[in-house]
C-alpha atoms as a PDB file:
ATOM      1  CA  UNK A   1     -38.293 -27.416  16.108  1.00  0.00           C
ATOM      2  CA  UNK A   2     -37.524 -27.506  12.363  1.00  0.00           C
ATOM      3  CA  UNK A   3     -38.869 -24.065  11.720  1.00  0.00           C
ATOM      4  CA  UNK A   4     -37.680 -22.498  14.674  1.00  0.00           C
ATOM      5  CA  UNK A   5     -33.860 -23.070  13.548  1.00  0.00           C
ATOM      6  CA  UNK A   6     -34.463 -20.570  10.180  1.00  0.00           C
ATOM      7  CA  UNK A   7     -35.908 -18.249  12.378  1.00  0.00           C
ATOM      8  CA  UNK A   8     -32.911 -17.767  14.468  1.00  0.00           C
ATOM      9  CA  UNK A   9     -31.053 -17.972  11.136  1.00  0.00           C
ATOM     10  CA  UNK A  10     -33.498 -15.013   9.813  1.00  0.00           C
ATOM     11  CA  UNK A  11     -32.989 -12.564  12.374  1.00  0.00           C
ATOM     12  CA  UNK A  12     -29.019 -12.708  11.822  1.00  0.00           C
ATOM     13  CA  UNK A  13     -29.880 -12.077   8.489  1.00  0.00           C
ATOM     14  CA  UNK A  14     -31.497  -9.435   8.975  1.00  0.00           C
ATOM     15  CA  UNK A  15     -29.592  -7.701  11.402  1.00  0.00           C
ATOM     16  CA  UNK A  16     -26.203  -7.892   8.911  1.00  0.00           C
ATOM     17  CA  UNK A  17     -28.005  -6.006   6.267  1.00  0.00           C
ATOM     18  CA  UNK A  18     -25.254  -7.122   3.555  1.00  0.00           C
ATOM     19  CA  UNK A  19     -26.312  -3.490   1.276  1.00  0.00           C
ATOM     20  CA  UNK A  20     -24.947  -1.788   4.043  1.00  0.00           C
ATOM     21  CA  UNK A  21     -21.513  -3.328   4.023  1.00  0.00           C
ATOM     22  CA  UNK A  22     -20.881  -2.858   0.681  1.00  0.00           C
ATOM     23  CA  UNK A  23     -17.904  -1.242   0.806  1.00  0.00           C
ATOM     24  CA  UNK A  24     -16.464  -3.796   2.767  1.00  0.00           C
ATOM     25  CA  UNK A  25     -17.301  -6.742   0.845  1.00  0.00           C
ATOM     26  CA  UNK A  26     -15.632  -5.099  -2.383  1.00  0.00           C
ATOM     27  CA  UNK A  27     -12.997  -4.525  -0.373  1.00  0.00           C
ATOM     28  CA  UNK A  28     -12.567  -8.071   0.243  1.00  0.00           C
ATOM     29  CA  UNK A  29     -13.856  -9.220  -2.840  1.00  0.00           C
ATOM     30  CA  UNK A  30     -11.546  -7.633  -4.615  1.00  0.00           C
ATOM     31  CA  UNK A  31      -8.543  -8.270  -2.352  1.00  0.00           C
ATOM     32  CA  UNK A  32      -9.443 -11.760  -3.229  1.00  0.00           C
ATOM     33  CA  UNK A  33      -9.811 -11.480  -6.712  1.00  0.00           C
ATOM     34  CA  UNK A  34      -6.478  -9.413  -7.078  1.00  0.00           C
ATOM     35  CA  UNK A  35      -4.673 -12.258  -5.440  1.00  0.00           C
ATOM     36  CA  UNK A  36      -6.083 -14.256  -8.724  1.00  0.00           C
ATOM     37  CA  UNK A  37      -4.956 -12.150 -10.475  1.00  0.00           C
ATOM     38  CA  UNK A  38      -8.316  -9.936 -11.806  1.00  0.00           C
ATOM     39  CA  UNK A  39     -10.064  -7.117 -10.407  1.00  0.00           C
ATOM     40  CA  UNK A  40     -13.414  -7.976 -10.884  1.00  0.00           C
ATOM     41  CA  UNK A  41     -16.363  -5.745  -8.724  1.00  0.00           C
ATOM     42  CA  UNK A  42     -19.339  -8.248  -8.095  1.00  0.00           C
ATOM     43  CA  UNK A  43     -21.417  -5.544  -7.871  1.00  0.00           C
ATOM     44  CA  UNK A  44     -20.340  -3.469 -10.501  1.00  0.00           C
ATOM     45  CA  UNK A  45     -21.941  -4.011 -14.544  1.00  0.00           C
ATOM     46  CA  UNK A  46     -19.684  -4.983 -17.532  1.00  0.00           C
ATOM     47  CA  UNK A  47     -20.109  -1.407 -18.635  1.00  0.00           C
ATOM     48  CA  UNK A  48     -19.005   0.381 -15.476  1.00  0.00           C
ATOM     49  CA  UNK A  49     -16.278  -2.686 -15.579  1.00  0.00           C
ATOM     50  CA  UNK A  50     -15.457  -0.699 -19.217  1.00  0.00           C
ATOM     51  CA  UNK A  51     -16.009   2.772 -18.576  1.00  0.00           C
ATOM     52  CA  UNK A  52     -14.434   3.562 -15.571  1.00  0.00           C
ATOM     53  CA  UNK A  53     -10.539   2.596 -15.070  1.00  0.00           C
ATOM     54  CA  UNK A  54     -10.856  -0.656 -13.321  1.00  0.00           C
ATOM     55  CA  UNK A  55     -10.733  -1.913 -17.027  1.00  0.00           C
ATOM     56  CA  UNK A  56      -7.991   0.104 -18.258  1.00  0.00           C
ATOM     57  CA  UNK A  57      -5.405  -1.127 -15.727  1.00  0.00           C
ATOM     58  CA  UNK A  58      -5.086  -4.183 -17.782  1.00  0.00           C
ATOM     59  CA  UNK A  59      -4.094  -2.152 -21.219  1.00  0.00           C
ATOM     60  CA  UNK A  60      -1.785   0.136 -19.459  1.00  0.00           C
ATOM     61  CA  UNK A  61       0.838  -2.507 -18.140  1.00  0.00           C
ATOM     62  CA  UNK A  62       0.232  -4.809 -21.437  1.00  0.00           C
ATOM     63  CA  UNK A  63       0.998  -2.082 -23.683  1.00  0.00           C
ATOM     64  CA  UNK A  64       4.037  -1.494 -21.677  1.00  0.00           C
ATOM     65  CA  UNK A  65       4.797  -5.062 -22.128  1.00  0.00           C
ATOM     66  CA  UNK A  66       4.772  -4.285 -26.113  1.00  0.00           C
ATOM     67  CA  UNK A  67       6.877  -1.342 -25.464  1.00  0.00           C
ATOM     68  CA  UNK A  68       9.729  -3.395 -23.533  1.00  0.00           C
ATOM     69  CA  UNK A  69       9.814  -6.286 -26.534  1.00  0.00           C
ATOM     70  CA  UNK A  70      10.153  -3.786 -28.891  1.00  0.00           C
ATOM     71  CA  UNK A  71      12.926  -2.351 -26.975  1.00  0.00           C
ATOM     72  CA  UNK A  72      14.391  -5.392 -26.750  1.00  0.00           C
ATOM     73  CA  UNK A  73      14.126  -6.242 -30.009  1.00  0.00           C
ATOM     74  CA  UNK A  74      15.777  -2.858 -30.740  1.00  0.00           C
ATOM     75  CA  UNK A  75      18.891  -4.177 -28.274  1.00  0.00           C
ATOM     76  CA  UNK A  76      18.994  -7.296 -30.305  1.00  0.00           C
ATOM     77  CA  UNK A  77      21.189  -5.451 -33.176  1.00  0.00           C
ATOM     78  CA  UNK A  78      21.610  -2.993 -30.907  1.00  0.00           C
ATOM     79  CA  UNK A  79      25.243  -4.395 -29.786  1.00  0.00           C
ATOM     80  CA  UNK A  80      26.314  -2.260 -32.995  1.00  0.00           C
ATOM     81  CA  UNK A  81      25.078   0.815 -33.792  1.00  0.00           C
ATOM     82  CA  UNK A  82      21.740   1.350 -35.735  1.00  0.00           C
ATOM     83  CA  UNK A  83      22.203   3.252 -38.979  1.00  0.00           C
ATOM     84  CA  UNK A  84      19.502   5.974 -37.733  1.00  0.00           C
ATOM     85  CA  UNK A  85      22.084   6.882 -35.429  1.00  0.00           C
ATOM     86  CA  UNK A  86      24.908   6.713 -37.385  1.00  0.00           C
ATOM     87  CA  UNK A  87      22.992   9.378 -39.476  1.00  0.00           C
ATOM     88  CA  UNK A  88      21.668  11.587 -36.550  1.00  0.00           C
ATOM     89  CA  UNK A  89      25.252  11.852 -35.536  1.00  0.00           C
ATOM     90  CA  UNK A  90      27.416  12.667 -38.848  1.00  0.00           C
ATOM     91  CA  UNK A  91      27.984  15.646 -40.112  1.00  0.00           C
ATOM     92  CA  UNK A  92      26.661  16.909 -43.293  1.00  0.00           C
ATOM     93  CA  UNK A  93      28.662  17.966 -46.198  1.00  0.00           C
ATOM     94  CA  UNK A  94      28.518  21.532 -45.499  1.00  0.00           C
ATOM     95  CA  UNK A  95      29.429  20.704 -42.031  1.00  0.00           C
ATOM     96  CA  UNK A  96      32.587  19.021 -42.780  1.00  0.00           C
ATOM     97  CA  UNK A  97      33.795  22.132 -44.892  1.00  0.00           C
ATOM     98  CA  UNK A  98      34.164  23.698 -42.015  1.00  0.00           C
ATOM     99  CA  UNK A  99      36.718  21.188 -40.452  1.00  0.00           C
ATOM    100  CA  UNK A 100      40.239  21.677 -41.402  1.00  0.00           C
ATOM    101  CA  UNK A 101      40.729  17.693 -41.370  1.00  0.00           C
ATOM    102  CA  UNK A 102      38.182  17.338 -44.303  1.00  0.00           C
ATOM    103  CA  UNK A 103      40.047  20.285 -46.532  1.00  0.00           C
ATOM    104  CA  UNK A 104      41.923  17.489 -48.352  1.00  0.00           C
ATOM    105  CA  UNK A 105      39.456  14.942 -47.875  1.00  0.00           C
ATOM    106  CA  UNK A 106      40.443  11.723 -50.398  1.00  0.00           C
ATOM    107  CA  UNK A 107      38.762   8.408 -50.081  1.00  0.00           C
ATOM    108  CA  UNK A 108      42.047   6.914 -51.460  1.00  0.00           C
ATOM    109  CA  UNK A 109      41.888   3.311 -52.970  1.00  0.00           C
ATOM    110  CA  UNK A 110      39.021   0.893 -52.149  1.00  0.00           C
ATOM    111  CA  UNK A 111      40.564  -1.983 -49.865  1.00  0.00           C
ATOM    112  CA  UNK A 112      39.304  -4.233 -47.207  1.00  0.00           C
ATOM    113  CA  UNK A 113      40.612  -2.101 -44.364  1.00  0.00           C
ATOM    114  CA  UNK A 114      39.873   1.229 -43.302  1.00  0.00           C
ATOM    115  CA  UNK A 115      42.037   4.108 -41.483  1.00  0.00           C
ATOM    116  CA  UNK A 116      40.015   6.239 -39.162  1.00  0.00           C
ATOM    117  CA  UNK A 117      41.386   9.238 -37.628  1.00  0.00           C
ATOM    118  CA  UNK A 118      40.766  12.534 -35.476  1.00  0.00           C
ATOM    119  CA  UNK A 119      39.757  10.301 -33.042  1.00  0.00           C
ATOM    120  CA  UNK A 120      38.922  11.954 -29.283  1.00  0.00           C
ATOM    121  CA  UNK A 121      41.398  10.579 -26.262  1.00  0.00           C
ATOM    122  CA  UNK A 122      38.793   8.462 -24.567  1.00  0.00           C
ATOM    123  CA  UNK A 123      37.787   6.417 -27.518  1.00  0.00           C
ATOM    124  CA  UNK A 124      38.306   2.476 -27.227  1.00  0.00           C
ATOM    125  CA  UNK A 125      38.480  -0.351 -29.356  1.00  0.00           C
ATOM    126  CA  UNK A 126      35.060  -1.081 -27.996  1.00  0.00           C
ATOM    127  CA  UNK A 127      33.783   1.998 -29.388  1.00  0.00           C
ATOM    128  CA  UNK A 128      35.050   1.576 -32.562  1.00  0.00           C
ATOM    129  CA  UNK A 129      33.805  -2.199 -32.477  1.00  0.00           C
ATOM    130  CA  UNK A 130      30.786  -0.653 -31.689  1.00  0.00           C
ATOM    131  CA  UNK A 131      30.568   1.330 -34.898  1.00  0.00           C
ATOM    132  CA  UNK A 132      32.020  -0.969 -37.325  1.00  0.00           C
ATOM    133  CA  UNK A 133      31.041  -3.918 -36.029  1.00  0.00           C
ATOM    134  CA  UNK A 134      27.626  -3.611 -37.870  1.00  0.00           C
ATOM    135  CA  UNK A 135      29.407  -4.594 -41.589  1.00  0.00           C
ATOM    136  CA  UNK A 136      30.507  -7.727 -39.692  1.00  0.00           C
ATOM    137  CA  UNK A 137      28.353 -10.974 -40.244  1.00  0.00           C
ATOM    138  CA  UNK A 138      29.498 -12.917 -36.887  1.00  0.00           C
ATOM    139  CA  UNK A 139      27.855 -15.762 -37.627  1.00  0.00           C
ATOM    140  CA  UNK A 140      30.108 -16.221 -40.140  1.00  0.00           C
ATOM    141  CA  UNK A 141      33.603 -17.631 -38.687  1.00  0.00           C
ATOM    142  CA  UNK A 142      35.686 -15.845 -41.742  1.00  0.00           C
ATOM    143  CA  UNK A 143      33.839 -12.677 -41.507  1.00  0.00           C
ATOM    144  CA  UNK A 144      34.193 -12.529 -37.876  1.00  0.00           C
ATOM    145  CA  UNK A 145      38.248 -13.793 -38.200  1.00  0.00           C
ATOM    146  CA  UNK A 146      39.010 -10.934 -40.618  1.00  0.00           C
ATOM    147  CA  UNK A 147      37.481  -8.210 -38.580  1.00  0.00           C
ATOM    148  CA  UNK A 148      40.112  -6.465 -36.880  1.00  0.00           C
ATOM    149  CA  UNK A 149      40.420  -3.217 -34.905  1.00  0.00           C
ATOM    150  CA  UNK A 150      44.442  -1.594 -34.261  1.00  0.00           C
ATOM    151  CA  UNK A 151      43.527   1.698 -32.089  1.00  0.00           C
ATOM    152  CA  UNK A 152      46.993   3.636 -31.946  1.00  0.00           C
ATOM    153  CA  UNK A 153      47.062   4.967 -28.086  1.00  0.00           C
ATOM    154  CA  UNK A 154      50.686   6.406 -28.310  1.00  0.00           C
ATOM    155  CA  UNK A 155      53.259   7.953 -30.269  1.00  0.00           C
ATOM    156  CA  UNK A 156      52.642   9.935 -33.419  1.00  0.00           C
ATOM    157  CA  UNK A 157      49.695   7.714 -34.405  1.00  0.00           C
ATOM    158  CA  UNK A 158      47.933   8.322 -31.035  1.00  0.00           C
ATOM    159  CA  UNK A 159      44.052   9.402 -31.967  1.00  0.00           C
ATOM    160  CA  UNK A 160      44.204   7.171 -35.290  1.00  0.00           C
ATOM    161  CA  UNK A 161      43.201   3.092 -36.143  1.00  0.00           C
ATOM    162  CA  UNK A 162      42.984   0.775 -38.753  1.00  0.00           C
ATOM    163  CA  UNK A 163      40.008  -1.487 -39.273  1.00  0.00           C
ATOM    164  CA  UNK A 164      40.141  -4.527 -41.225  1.00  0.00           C
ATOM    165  CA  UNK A 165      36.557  -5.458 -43.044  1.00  0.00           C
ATOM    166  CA  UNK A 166      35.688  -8.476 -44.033  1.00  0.00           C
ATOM    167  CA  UNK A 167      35.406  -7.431 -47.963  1.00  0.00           C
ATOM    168  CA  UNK A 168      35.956  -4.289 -50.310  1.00  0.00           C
ATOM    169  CA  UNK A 169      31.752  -3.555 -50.352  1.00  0.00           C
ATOM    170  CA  UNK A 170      31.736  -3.392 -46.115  1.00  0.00           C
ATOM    171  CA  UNK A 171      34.890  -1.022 -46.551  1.00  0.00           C
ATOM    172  CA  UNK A 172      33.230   0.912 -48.716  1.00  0.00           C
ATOM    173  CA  UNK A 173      29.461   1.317 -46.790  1.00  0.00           C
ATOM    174  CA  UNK A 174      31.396   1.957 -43.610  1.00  0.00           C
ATOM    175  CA  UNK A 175      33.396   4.385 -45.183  1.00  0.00           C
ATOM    176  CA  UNK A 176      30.541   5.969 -46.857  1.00  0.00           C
ATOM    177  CA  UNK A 177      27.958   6.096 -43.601  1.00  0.00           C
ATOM    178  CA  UNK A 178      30.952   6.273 -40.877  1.00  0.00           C
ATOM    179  CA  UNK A 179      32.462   9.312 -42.057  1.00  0.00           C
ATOM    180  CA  UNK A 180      32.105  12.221 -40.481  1.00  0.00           C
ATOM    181  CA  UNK A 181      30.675  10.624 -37.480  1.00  0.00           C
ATOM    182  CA  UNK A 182      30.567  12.459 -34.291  1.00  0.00           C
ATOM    183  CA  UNK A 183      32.064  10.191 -31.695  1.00  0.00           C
ATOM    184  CA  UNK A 184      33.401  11.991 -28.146  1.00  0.00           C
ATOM    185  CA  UNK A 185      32.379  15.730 -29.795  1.00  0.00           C
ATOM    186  CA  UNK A 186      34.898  15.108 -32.669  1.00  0.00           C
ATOM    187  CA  UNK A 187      34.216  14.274 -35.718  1.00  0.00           C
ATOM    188  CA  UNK A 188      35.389  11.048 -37.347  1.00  0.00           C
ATOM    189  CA  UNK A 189      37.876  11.066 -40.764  1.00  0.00           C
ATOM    190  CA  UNK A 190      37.456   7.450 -43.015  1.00  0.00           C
ATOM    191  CA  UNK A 191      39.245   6.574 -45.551  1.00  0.00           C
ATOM    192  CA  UNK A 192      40.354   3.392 -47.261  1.00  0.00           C
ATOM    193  CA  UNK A 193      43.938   2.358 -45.920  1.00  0.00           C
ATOM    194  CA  UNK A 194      46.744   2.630 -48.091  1.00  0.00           C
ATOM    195  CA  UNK A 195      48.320  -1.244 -48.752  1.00  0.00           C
ATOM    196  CA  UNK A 196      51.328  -1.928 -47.978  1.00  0.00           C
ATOM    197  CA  UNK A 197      51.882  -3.876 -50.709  1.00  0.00           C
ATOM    198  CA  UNK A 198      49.554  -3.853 -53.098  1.00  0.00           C
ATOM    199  CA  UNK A 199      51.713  -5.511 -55.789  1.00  0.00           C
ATOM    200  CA  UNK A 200      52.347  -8.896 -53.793  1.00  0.00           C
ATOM    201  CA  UNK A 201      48.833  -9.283 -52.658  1.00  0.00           C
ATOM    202  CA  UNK A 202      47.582  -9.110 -56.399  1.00  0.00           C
ATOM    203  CA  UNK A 203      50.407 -11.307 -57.403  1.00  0.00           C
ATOM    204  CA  UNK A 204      49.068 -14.112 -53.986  1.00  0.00           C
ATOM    205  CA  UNK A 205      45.666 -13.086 -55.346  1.00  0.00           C
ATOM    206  CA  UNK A 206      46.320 -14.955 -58.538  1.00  0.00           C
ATOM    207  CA  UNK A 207      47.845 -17.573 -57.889  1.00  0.00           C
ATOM    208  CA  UNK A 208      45.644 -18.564 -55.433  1.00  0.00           C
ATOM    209  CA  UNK A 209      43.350 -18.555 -58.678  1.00  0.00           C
END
């Protein structure tokens, strides 16, 4: 009776015929393995495994994975303006000959604040924010209080602003790579504001000293 069982047991076996149903089982097989996670053929060798492109579906999305954290380590700064850009878009020297609003071109007097104009209709204080933000350390509570943006919308001084910079050196590197920038198909003019009152805040200059 005890060898009669396996012999029951042997003729299902061999009546399945697993080689046959091969396709099946890695169907299943790998069905269950992608549910783990890996796509693993039992049946195939560690060097089909590498040869053919069951293996490279792991690179493909993990090297997209790099590409995404370097683009978001790109958006990190990228709430300002990256200074590749602000290059790719400003015009060149010869270029801005050719502009009637660089003819007279004059830096004027280095100062904390900047006046920016030939600006296009549909440009915002974000977009200026945008630009100049980047000479801004906003970690720093007096850097980010001194940073101001007036964007004149009406009147004579419509298309024109005034930025205030936290210290003479930003007002002079965002003069220097902001100029000429092409923002809305028009090209930016930078120069250092003209103070008010030069005279007094020398005078409240030293006597803070």
């Amino acid at each position: 009776d005890v060898f009669e069982q396996p012999q029951h047991i042997g003729h299902k076996k061999i009546e399945f015929h697993i080689s046959t149903e091969i396709p099946a089982v890695l169907q299943i097989n790998s069905e269950k393995e992608e549910k783990n996670g890996k796509r693993v053929y039992l049946y195939a060798t560690t060097e089909e495994i590498n040869n053919t492109g069951f293996g490279r579906i792991f690179p493909a999305p993990s090297s997209n994975d790099k590409m995404e954290t370097e683009e978001e380590d790109d958006e990190i700064p990228s709430e300002f303006i990256s200074r590749k850009d602000l290059e790719k878009n400003r015009l060149s020297r010869e270029e801005m000959e050719k502009y009637s609003v660089f003819k007279n071109y004059e830096p004027g007097d280095p100062n904390c604040r900047i006046y920016v104009k030939n600006l296009a209709k549909q440009v915002q204080e974000k977009d200026l924010k945008f630009i100049f933000g980047r000479y801004v350390d906003f970690q720093s509570e007096v850097e980010r209080n001194m940073f101001d943006i007036r964007l004149m919308k009406e009147g004579r001084m419509k298309g024109q602003a005034f930025v205030g910079l936290p210290n003479e050196k930003a007002a002079a590197k965002a003069l220097k790579e902001a100029n000429g920038y092409v923002l809305f198909e028009k090209p930016m003019v930078v120069q250092f504001a003209r103070s008010a009152r030069p005279k007094q805040d020398a005078n409240e200059g030293k006597r803070k000293k």
